[in-house]
Protein backbone atom coordinates (compact mmCIF):
# COMPACT_ATOMS: atom_id res chain seq x y z
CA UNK A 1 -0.36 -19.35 -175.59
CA UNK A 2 -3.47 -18.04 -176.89
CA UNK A 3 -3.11 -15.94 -180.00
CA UNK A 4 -6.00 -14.50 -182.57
CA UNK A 5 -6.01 -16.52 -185.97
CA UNK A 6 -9.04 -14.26 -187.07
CA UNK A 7 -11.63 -12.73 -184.92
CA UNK A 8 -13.80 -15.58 -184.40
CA UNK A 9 -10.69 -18.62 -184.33
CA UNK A 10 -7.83 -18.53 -181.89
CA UNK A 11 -4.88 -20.63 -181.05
CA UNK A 12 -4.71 -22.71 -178.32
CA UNK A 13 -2.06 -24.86 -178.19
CA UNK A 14 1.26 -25.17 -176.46
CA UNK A 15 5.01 -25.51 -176.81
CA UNK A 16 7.23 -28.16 -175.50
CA UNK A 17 10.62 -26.94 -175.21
CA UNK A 18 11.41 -30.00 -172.55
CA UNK A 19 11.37 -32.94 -174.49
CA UNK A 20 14.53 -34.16 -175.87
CA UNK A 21 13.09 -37.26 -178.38
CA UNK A 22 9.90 -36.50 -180.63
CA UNK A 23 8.55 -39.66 -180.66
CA UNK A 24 11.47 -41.76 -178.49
CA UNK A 25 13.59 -40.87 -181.83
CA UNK A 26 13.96 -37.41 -183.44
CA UNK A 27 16.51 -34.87 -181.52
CA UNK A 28 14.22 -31.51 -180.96
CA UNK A 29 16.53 -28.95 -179.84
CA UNK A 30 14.10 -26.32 -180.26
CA UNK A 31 11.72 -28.37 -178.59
CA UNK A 32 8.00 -29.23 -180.65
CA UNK A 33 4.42 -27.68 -180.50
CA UNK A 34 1.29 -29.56 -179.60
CA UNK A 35 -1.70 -27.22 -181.84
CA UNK A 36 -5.16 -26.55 -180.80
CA UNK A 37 -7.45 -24.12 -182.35
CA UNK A 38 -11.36 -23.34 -181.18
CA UNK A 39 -13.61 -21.76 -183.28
CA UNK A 40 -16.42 -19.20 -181.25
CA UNK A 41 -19.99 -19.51 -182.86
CA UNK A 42 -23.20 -20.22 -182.42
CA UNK A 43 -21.90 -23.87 -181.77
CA UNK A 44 -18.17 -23.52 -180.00
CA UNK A 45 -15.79 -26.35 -181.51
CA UNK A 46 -12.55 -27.48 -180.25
CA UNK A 47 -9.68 -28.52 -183.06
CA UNK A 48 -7.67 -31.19 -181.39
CA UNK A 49 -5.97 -31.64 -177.80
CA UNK A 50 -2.44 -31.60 -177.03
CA UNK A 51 0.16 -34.40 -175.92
CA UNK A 52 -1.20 -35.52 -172.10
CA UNK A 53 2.57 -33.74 -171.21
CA UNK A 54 1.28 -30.35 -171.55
CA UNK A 55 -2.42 -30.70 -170.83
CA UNK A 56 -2.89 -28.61 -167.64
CA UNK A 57 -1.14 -25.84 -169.85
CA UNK A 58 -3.74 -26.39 -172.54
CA UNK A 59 -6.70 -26.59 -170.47
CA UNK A 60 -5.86 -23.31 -168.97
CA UNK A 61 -5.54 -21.48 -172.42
CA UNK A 62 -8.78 -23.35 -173.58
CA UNK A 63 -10.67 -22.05 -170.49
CA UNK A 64 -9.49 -18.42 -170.84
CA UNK A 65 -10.44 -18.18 -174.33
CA UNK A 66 -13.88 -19.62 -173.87
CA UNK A 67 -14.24 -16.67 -171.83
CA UNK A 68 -17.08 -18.54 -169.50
CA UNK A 69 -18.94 -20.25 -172.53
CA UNK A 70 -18.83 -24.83 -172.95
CA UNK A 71 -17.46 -26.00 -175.93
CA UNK A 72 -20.07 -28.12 -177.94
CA UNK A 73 -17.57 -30.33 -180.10
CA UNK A 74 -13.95 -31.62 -180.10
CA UNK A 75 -13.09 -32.39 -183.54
CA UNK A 76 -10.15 -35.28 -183.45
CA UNK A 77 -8.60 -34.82 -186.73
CA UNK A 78 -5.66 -37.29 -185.35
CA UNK A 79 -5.87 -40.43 -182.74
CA UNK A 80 -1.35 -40.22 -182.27
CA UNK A 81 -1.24 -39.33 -178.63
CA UNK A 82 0.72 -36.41 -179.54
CA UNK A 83 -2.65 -34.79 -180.25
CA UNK A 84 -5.57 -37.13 -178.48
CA UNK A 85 -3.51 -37.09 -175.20
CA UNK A 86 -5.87 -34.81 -173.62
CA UNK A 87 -9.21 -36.26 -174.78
CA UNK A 88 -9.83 -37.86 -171.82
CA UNK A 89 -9.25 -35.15 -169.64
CA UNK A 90 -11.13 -32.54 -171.40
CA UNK A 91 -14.20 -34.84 -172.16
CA UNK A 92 -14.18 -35.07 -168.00
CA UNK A 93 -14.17 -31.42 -167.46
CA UNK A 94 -17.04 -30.12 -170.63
CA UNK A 95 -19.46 -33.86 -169.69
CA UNK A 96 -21.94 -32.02 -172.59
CA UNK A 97 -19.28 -32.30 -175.37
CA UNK A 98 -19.37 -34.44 -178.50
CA UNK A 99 -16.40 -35.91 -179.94
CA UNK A 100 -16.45 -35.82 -183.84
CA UNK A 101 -14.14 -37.50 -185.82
CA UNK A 102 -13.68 -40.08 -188.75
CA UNK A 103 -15.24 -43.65 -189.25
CA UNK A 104 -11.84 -45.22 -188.74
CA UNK A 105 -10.65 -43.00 -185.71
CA UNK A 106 -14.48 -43.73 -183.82
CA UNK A 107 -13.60 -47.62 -184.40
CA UNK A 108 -9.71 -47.24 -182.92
CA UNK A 109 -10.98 -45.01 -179.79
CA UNK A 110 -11.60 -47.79 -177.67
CA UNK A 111 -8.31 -48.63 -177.80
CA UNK A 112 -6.92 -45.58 -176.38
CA UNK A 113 -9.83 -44.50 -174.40
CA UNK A 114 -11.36 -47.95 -172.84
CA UNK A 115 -12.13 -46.41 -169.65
CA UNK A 116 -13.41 -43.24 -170.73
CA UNK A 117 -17.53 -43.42 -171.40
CA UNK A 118 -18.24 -42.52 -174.91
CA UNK A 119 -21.54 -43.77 -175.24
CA UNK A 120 -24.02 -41.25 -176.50
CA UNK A 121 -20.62 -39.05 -177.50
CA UNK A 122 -18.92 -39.76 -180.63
CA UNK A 123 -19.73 -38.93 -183.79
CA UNK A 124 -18.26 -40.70 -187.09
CA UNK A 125 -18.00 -38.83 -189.90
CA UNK A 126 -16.68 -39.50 -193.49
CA UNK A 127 -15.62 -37.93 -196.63
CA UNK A 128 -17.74 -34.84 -197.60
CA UNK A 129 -19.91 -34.27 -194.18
CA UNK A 130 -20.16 -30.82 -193.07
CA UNK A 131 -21.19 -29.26 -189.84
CA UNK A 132 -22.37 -26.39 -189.14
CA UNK A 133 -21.75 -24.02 -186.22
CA UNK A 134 -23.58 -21.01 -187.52
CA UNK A 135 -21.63 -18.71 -189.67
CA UNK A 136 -18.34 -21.38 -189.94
CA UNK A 137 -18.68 -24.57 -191.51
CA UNK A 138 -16.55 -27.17 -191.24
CA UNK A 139 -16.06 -29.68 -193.99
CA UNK A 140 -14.40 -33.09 -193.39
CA UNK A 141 -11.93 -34.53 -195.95
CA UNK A 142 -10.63 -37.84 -195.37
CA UNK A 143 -6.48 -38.40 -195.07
CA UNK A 144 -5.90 -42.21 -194.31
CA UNK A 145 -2.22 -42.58 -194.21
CA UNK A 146 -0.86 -39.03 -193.93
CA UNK A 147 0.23 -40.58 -191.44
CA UNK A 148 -2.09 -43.35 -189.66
CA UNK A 149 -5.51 -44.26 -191.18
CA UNK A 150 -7.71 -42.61 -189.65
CA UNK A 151 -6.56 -39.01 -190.45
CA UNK A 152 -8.84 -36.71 -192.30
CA UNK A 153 -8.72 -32.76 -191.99
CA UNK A 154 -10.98 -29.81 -192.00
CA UNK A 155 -12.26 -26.94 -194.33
CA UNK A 156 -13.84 -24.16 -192.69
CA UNK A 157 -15.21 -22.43 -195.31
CA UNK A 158 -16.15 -18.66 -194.70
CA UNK A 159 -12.84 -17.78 -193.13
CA UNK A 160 -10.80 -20.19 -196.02
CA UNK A 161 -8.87 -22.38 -192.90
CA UNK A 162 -7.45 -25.27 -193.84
CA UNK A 163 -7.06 -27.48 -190.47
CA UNK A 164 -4.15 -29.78 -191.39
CA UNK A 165 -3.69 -31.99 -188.84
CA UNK A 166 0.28 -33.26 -189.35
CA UNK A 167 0.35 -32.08 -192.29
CA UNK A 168 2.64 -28.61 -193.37
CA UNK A 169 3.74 -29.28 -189.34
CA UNK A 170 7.23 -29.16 -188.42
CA UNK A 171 9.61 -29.06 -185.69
CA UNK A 172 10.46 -26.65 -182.99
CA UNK A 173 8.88 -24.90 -180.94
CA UNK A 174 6.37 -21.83 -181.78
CA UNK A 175 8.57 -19.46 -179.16
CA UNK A 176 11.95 -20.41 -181.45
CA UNK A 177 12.18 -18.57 -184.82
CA UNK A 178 13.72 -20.67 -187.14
CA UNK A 179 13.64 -20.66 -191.09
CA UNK A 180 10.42 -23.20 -191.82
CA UNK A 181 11.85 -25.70 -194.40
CA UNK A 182 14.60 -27.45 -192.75
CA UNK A 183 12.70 -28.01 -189.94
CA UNK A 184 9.97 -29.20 -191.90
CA UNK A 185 11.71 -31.23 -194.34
CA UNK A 186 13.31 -33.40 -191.26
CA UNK A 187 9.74 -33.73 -189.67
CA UNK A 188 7.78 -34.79 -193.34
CA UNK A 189 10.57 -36.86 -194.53
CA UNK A 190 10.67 -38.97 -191.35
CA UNK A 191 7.05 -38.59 -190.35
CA UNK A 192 5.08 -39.43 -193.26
CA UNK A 193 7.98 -39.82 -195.83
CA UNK A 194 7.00 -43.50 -196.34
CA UNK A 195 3.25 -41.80 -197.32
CA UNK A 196 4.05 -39.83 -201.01
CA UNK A 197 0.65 -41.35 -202.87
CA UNK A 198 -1.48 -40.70 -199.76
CA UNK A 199 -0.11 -37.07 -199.39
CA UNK A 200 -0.47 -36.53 -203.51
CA UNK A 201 -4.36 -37.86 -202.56
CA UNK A 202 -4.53 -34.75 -200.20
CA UNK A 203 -2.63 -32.52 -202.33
CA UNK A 204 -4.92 -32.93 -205.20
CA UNK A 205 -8.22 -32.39 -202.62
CA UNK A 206 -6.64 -28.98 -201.13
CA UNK A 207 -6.18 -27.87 -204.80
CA UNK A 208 -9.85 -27.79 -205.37
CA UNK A 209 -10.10 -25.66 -202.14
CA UNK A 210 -9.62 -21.51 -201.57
CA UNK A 211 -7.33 -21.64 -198.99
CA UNK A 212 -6.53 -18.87 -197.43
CA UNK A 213 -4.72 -19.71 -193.83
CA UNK A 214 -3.11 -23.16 -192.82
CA UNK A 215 -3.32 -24.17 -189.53
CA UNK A 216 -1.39 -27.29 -188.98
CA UNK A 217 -1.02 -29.71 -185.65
CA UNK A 218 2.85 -28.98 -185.18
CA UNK A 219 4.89 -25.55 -186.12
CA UNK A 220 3.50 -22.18 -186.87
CA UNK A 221 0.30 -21.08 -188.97
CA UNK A 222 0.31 -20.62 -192.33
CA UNK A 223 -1.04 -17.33 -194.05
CA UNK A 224 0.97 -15.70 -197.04
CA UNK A 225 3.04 -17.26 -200.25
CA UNK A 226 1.04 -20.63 -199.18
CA UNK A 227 2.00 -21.69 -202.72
CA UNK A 228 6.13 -22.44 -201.35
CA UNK A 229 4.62 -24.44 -198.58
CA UNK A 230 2.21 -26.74 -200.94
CA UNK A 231 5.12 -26.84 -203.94
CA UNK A 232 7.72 -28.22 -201.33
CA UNK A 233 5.02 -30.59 -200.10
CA UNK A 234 4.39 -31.97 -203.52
CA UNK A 235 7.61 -32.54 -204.63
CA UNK A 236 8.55 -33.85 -201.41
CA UNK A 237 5.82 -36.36 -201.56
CA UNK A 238 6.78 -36.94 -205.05
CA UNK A 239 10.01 -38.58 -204.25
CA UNK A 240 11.91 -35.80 -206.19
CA UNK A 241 14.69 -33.99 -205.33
CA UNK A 242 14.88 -29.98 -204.31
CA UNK A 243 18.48 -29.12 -205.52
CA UNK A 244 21.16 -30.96 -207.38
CA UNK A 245 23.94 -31.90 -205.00
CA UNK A 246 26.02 -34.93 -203.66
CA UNK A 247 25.43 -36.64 -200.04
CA UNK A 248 28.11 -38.29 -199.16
CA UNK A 249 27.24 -40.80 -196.04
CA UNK A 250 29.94 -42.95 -194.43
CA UNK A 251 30.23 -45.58 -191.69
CA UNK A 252 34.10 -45.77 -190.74
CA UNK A 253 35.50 -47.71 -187.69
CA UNK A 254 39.12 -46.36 -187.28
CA UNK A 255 38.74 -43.35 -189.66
CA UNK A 256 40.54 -45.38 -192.60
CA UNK A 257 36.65 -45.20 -194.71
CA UNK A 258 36.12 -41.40 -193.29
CA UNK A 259 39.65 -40.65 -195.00
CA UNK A 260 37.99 -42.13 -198.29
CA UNK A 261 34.94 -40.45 -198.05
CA UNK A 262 36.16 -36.63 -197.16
CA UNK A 263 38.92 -37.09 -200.35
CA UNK A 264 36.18 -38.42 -202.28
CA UNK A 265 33.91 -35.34 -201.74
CA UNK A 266 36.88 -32.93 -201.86
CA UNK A 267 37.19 -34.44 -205.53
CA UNK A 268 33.14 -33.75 -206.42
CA UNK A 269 34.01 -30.34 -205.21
CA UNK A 270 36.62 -29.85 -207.48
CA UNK A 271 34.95 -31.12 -210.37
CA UNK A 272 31.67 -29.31 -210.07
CA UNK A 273 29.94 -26.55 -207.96
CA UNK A 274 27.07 -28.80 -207.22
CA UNK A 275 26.54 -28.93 -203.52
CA UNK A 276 28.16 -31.30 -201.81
CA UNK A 277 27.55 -32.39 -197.97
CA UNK A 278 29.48 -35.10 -195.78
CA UNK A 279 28.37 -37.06 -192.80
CA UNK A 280 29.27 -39.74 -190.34
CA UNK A 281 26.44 -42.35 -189.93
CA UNK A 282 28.24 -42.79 -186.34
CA UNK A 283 27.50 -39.39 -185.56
CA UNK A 284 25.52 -37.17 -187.36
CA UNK A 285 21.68 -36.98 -186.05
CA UNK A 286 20.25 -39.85 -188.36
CA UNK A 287 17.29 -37.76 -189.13
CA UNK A 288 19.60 -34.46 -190.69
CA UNK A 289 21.37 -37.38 -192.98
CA UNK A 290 17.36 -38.92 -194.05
CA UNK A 291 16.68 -35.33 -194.38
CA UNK A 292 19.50 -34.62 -197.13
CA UNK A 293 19.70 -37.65 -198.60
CA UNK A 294 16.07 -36.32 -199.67
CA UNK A 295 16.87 -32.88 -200.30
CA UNK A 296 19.67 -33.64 -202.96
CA UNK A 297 19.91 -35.81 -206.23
CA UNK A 298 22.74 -37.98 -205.51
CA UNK A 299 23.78 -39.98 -202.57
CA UNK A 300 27.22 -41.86 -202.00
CA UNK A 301 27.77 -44.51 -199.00
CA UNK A 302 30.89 -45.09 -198.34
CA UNK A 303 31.34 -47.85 -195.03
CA UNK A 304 33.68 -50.50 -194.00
CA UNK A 305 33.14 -54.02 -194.15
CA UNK A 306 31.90 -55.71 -190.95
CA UNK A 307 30.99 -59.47 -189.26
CA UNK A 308 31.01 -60.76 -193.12
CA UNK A 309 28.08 -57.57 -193.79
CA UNK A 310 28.14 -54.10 -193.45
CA UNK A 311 29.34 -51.75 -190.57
CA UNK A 312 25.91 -51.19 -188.25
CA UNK A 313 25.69 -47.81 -188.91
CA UNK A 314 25.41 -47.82 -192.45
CA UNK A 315 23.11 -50.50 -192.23
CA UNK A 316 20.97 -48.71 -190.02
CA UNK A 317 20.55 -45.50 -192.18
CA UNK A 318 20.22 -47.44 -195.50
CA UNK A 319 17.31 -49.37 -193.67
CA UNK A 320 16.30 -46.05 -192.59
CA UNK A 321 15.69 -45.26 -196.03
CA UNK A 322 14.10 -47.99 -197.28
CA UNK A 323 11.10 -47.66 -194.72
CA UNK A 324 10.96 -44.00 -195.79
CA UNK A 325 10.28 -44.85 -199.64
CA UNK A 326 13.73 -43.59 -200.91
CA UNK A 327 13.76 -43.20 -204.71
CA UNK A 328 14.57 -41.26 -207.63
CA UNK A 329 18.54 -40.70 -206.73
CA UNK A 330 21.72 -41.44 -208.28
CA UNK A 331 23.55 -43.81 -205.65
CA UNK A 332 27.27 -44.88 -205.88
CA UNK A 333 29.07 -47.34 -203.55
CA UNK A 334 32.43 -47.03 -201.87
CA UNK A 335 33.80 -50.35 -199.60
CA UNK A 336 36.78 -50.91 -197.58
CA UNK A 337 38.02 -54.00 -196.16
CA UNK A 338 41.50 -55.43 -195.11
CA UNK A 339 40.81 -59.08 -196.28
CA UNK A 340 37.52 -59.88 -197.61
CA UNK A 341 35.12 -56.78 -198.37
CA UNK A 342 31.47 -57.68 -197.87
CA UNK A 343 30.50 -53.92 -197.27
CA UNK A 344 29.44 -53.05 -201.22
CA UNK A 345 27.68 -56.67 -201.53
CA UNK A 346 25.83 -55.72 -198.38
CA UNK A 347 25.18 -52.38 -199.55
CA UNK A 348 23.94 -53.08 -202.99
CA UNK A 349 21.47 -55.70 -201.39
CA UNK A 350 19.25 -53.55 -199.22
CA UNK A 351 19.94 -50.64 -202.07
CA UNK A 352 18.49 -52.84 -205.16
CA UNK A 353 15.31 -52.79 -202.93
CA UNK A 354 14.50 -49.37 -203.71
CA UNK A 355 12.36 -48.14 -206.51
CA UNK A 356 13.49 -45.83 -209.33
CA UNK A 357 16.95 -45.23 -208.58
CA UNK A 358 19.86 -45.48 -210.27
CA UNK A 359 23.06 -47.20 -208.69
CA UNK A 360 26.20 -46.39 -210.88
CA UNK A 361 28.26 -49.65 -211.47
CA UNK A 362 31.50 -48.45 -210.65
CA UNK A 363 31.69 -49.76 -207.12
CA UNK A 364 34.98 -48.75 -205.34
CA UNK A 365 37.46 -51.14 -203.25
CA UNK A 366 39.60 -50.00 -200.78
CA UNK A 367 41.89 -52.39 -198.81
CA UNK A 368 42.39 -51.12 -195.42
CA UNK A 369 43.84 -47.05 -195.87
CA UNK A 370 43.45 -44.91 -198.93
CA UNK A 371 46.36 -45.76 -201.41
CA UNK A 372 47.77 -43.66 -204.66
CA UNK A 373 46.12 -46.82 -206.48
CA UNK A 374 43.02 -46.12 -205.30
CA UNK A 375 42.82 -42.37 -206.73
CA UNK A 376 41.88 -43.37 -210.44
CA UNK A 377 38.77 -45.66 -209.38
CA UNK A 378 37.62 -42.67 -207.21
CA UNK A 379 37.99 -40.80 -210.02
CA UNK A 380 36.11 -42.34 -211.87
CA UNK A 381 32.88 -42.90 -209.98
CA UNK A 382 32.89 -38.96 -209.02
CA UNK A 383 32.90 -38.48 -212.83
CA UNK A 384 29.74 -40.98 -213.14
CA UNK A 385 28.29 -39.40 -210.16
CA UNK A 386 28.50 -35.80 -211.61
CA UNK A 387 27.03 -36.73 -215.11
């Protein structure tokens, strides 16, 4: 796909509507794009390659829109294969091409690229360098961690382009029109969720910046109300929730804990019209439930008690959690077991690792099925829940 950004940069890159797991883990029903940009001057410069999957696609679209000229530089904003895939491929085809990139992404090449020559070829460049192609210039800003260290992005200056590299990306592909934030929520929050100071870092350098278009390594570019995409971004990366509502997660092995959980949220509901959303850690795509649990102010896991612990899947997603950063939130607990409940114990233990959040003390005990009995303890902790 080659589409006009402005008259003098065009998009290069490709969709991938037949991969099934973004990186071996994330569902993509709507498939992912791989972005690549090149910028016609004076000088001719190349904005990232695309996964090795799609590469004869991409080298087709970059050779029509060089329209018989040689590109002079391949800027690698990102080393994740996703993106440096093709270097080795198009360094073959243009032999006169430099590879520019940052300090830290020149020292990891090798690593990736050990039998590709680069002597004489790469370029390292650091926070502040420029370079100029004639009437663009491209300034490099350092992002180490958004998501691996050797990130940084690019500034071209006269047409206002902020090159993003994963950042404001998302999933699906370009050819599926979807609304932007869910689909960008799941791929932050599970990408570079773990990353909030280093994003805040690169928040704070794009505010000193006129940006005018946003042209990021996954999803669609960015060119009007850029001020929705850069709020969600910072509170995202703030740890801070988008809307006040409930998550209710459970892990149930015969449906006994599901029963629990669904009369549980059915009692939020009735006690408040704060949004309230239900899933089953067996089930649901883990990445949705990481998603949410971000999105909203309160979370409430609910699982059965298992081999003296915690049922697997409840362990899983609060572990998921923890290696995202998961903070600021309002967590209650819900356990059921038939003769000696570990479930909440478990629970509480990975949960007291996270930072900032606030787990409500009424923990709730069901033996075995949902009783009458049980009604005024749930009660109570959806009260607590909903101050």
């Amino acid at each position: 796909m080659i589409k006009n950004i402005t008259n003098t940069i065009k998009y290069i890159g490709v969709d991938d509507t037949d991969i099934d797991l973004f990186e071996s883990q994330y569902l993509v029903p709507n498939g992912v794009s791989y972005n690549s940009y090149l910028i016609l001057d004076e000088k001719v410069a190349v904005m990232d390659t695309v996964d090795l999957r799609k590469c004869d696609e991409w080298l087709d679209n970059l050779d029509k829109a060089l329209e018989g000229r040689t590109p002079d530089y391949l800027v690698v904003q990102h080393l994740e294969p996703d993106h440096a895939g093709s270097v080795a491929k198009v360094l073959a085809r243009y032999p006169k091409m430099q590879v520019v990139a940052s300090d830290k992404a020149v020292k990891m090449m090798p690593q990736f690229f050990f039998d590709v020559d680069l002597e004489g070829r790469i370029n390292g460049v650091k926070e502040g360098d420029t370079l100029a192609l004639g009437s663009h210039t491209l300034h490099f800003a350092m992002a180490p961690m958004v998501h691996w260290p050797e990130v940084m992005v690019t500034y071209e200056s006269s047409e206002k382009v902020l090159f993003s590299a994963d950042g404001f990306g998302k999933f699906g592909a370009l050819s599926c029109n979807e609304e932007w934030a869910d689909e960008a929520r799941r791929y932050y929050i599970n990408i570079c969720g773990k990353y909030g100071a280093p994003v805040q870092a690169l928040l704070k350098k794009a505010a000193q910046l006129d940006i005018a278009i946003i042209c990021p390594l996954h999803g669609p570019v960015l060119t009007e109300n850029l001020g929705y995409y850069i709020g969600l971004y910072d509170t995202w990366s703030r740890y801070e929730p988008e809307e006040e509502g409930v998550v209710v997660a459970y892990a149930s092995i015969h449906g006994n804990t599901a029963e629990v959980a669904r009369t549980f949220a059915d009692m939020l509901r009735a006690k408040s019209s704060m949004k309230v959303v239900v899933y089953d850690l067996s089930r649901s795509d883990m990445a949705k439930v990481i998603e949410d649990a971000y999105r909203y102010s309160r979370l409430v896991v609910a699982a059965a008690s298992y081999d003296s612990d915690v049922f697997p899947p409840m362990h899983d997603f609060l572990y998921h959690l923890s290696i995202k950063g998961f903070s600021k939130r309002r967590i209650g607990i819900i356990e059921n077991g038939s003769w000696a409940p570990t479930a909440g114990r478990a629970m509480r233990a990975i949960i007291d690792k996270f930072k900032d959040v606030t787990v409500v003390e009424n923990v709730v005990t069901v033996m075995s099925r949902l009783k009458p009995s049980d009604m005024p303890a749930l009660e109570a902790l959806a009260d607590k829940m909903l101050e």
